[in-house]
Protein backbone atom coordinates (compact mmCIF):
# COMPACT_ATOMS: atom_id res chain seq x y z
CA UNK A 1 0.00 0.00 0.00
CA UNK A 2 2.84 2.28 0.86
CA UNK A 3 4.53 1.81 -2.59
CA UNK A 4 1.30 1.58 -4.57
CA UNK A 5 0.77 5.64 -2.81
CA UNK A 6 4.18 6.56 -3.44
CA UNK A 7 4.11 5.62 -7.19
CA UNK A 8 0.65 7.81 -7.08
CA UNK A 9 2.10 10.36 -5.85
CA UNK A 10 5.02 10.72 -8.40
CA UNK A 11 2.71 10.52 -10.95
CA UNK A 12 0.56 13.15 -10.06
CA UNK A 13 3.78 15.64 -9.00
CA UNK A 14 5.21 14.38 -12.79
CA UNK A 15 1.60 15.02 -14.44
CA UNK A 16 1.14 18.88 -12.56
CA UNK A 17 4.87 19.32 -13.95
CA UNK A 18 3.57 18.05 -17.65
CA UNK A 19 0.69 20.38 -17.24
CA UNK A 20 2.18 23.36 -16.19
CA UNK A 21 4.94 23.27 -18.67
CA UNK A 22 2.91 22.44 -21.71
CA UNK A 23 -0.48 23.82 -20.89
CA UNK A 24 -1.23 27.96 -20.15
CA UNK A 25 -2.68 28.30 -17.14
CA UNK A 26 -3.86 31.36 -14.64
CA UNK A 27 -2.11 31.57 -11.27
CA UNK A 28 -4.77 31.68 -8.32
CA UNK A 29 -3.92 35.39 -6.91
CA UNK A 30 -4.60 36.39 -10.41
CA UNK A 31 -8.23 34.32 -10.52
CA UNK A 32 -9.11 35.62 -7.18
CA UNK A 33 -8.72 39.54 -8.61
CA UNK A 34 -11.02 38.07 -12.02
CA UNK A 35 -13.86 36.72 -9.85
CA UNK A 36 -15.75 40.03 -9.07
CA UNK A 37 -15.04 41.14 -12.88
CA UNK A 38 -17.60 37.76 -14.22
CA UNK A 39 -20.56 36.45 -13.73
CA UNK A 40 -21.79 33.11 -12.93
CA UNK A 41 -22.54 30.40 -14.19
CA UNK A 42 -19.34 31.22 -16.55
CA UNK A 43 -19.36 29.41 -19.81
CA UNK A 44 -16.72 28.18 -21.57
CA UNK A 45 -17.81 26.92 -24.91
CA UNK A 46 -14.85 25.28 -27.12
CA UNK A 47 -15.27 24.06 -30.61
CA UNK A 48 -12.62 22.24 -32.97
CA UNK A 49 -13.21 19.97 -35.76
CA UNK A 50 -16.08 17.48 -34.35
CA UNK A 51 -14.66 18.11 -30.93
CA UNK A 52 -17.19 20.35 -28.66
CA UNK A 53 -16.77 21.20 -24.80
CA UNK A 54 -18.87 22.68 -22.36
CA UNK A 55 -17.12 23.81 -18.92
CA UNK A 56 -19.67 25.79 -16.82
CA UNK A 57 -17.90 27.64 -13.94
CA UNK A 58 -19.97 27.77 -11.06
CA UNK A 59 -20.84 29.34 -7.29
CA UNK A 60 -22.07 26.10 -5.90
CA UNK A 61 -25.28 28.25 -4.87
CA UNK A 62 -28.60 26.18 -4.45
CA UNK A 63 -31.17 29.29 -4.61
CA UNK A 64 -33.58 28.03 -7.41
CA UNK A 65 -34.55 31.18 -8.01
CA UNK A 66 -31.52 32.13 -9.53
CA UNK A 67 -32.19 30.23 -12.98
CA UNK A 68 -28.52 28.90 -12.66
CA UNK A 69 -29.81 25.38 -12.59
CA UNK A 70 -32.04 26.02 -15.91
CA UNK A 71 -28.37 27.20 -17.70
CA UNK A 72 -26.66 23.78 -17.24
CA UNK A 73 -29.76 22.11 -18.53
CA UNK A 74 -29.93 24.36 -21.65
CA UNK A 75 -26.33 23.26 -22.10
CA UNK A 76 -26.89 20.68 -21.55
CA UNK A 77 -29.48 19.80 -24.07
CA UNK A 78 -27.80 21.52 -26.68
CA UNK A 79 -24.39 19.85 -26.18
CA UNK A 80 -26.11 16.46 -25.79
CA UNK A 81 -23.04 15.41 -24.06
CA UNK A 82 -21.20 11.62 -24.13
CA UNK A 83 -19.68 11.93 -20.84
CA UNK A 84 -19.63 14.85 -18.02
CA UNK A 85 -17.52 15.53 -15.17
CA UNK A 86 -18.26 17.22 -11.92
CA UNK A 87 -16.46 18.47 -8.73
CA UNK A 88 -15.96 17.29 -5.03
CA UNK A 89 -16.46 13.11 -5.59
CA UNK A 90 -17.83 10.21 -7.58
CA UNK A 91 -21.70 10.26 -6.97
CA UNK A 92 -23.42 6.67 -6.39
CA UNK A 93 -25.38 5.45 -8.91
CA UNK A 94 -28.20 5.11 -6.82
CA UNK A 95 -28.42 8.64 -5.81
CA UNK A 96 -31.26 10.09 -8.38
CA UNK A 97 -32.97 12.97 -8.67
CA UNK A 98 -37.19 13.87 -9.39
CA UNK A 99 -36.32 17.21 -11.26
CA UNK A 100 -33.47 19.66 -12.06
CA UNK A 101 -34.45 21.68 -9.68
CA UNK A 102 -34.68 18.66 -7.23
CA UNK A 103 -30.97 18.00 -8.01
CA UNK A 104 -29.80 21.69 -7.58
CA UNK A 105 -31.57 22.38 -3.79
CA UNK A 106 -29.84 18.86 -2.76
CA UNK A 107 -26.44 19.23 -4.69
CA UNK A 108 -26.08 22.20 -6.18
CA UNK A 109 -24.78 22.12 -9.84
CA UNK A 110 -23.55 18.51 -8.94
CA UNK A 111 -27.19 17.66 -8.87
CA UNK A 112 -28.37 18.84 -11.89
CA UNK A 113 -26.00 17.47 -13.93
CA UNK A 114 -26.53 13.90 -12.43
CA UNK A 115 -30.10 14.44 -13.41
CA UNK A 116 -29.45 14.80 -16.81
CA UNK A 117 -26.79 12.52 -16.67
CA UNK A 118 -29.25 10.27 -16.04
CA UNK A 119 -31.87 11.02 -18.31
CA UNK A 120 -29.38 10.56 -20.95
CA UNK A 121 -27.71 7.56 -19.77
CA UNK A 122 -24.17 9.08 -19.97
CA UNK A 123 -22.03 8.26 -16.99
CA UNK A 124 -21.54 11.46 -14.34
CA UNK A 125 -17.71 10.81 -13.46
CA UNK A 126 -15.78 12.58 -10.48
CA UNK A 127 -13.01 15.23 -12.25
CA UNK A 128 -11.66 15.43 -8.91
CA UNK A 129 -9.35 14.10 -6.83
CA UNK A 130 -10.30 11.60 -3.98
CA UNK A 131 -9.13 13.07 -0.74
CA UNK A 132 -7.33 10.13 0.05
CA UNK A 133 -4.89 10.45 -2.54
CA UNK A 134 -4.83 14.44 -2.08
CA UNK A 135 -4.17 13.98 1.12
CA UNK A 136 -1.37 11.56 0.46
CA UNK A 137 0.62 14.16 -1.91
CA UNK A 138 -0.56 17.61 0.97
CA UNK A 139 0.90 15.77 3.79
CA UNK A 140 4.45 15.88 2.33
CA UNK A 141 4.48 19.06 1.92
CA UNK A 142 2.89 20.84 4.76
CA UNK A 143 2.01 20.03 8.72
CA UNK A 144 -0.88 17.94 9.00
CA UNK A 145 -2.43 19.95 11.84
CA UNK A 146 -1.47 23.39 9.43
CA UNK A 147 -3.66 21.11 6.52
CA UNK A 148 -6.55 19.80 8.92
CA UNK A 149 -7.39 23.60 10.11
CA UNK A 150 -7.19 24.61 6.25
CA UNK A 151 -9.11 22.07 4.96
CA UNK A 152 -11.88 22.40 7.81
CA UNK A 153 -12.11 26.31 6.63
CA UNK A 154 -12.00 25.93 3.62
CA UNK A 155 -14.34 23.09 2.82
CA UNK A 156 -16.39 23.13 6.12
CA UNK A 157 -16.50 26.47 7.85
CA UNK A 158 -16.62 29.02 5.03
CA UNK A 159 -19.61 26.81 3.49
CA UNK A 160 -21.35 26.51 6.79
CA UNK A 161 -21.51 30.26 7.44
CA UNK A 162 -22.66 30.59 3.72
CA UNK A 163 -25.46 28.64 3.88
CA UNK A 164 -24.61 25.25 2.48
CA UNK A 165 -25.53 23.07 5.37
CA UNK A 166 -28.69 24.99 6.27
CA UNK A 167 -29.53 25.33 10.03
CA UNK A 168 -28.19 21.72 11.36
CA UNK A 169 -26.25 22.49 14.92
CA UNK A 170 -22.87 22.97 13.87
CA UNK A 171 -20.62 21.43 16.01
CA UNK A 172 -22.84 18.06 15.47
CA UNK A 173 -21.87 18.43 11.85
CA UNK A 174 -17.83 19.09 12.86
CA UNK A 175 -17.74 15.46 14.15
CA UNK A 176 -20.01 14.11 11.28
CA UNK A 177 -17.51 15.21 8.57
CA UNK A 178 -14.57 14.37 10.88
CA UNK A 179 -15.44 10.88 10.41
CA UNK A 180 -16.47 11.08 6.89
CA UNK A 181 -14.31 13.39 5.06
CA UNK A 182 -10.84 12.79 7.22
CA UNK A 183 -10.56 9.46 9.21
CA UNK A 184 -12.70 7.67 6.66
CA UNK A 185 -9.80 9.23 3.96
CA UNK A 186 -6.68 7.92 5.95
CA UNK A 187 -6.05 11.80 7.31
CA UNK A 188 -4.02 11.15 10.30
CA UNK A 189 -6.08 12.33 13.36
CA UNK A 190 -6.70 10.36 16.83
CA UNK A 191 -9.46 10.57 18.95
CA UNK A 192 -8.56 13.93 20.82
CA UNK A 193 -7.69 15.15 17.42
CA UNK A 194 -11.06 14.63 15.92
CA UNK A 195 -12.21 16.42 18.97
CA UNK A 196 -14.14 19.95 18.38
CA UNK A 197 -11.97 21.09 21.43
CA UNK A 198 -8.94 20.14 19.01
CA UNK A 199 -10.10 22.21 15.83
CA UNK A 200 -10.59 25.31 18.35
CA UNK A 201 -7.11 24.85 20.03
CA UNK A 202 -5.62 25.10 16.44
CA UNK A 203 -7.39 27.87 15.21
CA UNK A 204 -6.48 29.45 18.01
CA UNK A 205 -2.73 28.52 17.62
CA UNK A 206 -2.32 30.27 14.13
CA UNK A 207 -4.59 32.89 14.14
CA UNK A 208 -4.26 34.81 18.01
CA UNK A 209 -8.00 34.39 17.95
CA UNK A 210 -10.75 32.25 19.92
CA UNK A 211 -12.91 30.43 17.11
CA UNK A 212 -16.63 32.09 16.67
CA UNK A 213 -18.68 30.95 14.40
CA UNK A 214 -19.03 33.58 12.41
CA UNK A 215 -17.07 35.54 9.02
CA UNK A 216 -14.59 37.67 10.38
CA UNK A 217 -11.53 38.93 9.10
CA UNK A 218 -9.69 35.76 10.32
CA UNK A 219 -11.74 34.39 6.97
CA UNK A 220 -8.72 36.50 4.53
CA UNK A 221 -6.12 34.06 5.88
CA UNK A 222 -7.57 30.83 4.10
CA UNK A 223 -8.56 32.64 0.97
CA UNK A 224 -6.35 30.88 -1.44
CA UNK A 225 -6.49 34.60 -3.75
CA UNK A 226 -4.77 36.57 -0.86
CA UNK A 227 -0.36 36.62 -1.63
CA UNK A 228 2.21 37.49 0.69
CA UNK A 229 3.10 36.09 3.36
CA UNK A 230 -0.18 33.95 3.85
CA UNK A 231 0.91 30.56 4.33
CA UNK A 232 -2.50 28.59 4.53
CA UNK A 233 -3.93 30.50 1.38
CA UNK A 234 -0.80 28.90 -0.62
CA UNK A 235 -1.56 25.58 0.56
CA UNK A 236 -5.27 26.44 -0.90
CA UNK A 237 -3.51 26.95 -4.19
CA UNK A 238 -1.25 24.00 -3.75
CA UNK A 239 -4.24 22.25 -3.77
CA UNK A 240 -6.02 23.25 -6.66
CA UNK A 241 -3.52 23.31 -8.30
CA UNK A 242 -2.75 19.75 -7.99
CA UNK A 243 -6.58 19.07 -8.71
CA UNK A 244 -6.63 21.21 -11.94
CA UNK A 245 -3.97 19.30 -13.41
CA UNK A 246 -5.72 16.00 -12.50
CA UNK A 247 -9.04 17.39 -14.22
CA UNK A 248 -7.02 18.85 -17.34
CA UNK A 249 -5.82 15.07 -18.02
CA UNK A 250 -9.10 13.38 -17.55
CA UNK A 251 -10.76 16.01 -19.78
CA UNK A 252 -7.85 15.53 -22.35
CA UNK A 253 -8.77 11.92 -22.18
CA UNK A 254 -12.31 12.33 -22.14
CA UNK A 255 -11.64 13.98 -25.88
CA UNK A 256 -9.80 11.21 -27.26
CA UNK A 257 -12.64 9.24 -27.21
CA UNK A 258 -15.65 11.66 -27.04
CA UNK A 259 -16.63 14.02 -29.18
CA UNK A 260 -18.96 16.33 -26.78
CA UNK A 261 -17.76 16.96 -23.00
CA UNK A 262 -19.64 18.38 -20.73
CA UNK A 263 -17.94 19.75 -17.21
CA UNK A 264 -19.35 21.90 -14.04
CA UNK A 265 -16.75 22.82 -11.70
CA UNK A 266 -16.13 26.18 -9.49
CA UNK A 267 -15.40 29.78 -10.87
CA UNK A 268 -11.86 29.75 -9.30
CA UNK A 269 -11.11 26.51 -11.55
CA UNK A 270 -12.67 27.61 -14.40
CA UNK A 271 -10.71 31.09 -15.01
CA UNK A 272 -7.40 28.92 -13.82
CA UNK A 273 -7.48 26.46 -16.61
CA UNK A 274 -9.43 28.27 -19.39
CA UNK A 275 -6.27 29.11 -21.07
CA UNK A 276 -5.28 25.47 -21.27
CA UNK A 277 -8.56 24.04 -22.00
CA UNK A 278 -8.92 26.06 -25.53
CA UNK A 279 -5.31 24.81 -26.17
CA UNK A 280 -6.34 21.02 -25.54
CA UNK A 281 -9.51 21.67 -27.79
CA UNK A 282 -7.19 23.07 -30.33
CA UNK A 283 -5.75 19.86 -31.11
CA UNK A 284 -8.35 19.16 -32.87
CA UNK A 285 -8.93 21.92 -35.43
């Protein structure tokens, strides 16, 4: 198991090399400045030869009343796609969907492409990376408790106080995901580690600040877009950075033997790797 991760690990350190030698891409400080200058959903629509691809950039918003969920179907409709890709993990076959907008309230954008997905009988595939194996590659190059307090910002935190997870009690959720998202994934934690107590004592540790659980300025040091000398908003971009070039070779695959791709994946991603998506499309010409 320990060689089978370590051989993963090259790979995906060689592939981000491949990718960011051969294939244009935006850095993350500059994506973070673009983000207030578009809209979303933010469509990139490529076209070369027979090749077509659709990459919607997205907010992961679930307000139905926002028509965003009506775009992807229009998309995706028109694109009648062979295969599509979405963000944040392979979703079960069993998982369906009674409408669009069904899909969207539950899952966001994830949602309503699994609903079509399934009305077309195309397979939905993950473009991401399992945690496990990001995980694997983050802990060699940063402190895991400096990559557990990141991670439960970033992907926890910042989401809760947005709205994603509704009005469940918070720190009921903190030890659901613990499980879930980090033991479950072979992040190295023990049991006082998984503790609530734990996540406090470490925020605490590297910001000079007792936790509350609400935005405060403390939020600017995990925002991947801030430079300088912010060390937790360059493991963000570490991160998707190793993602992108992940999704960049599974939608360069996806081409060789599809002619119509169809991806949704967030904003931030989107601007990053628009540059590089036209010049895998333009292969094709």
């Amino acid at each position: 198991m320990v060689k089978k991760y370590c051989r993963f690990i090259f790979l995906v350190m060689l592939m981000l090399y491949c990718y960011t030698a051969n294939c244009q891409t935006v850095d993350y400080i500059t994506v973070g400045k673009m983000m207030d200058t578009v809209k979303v959903p933010y469509i990139i629509d490529l076209k070369a030869g027979q090749k077509r691809l659709v990459f919607i950039g997205c907010d992961h918003s679930r307000d139905t009343t926002s028509g965003f969920f009506k775009v992807i179907g229009r998309y995706f409709n028109d694109l009648k796609p062979e295969i599509a890709f979405n963000e944040g993990g392979q979703m079960a076959d069993s998982i369906h969907f009674v409408s669009a907008a069904d899909g969207f309230q539950r899952k966001a954008e994830t949602g309503v492409l699994k609903y079509w997905s399934d009305r077309a009988g195309i397979q939905m595939m993950n473009g991401d990376m399992p945690d496990s194996q990001e995980f694997a590659i983050t802990l060699k190059r940063y402190p895991a408790d400096k990559l557990f307090l990141y991670y439960m910002m970033e992907r926890l935190v910042i989401p809760y106080l947005s709205g994603a997870y509704g009005k469940v009690p918070f720190e009921g959720l903190y030890l659901k995901v613990v499980k879930k998202w980090f033991v479950q994934e072979g992040f190295p934690l023990n049991d006082k580690q998984q503790s609530f107590a734990y996540f406090k004592q470490l925020y605490r540790k590297y910001t000079d600040h007792d936790f509350e659980l609400k935005l405060t300025q403390d939020i600017e040091k995990f925002d991947y877009i801030n430079g300088g000398e912010c060390s937790f908003c360059e493991i963000g971009r570490s991160s998707k950075m190793v993602r992108d070039s992940l999704l960049l070779n599974k939608i360069d695959l996806a081409l060789k033997q599809h002619d119509r791709v169809m991806v949704t994946f967030g904003l931030g991603h989107a601007l990053a790797i628009e540059p590089a998506l036209k010049q895998l499309i333009s292969k094709y010409k």
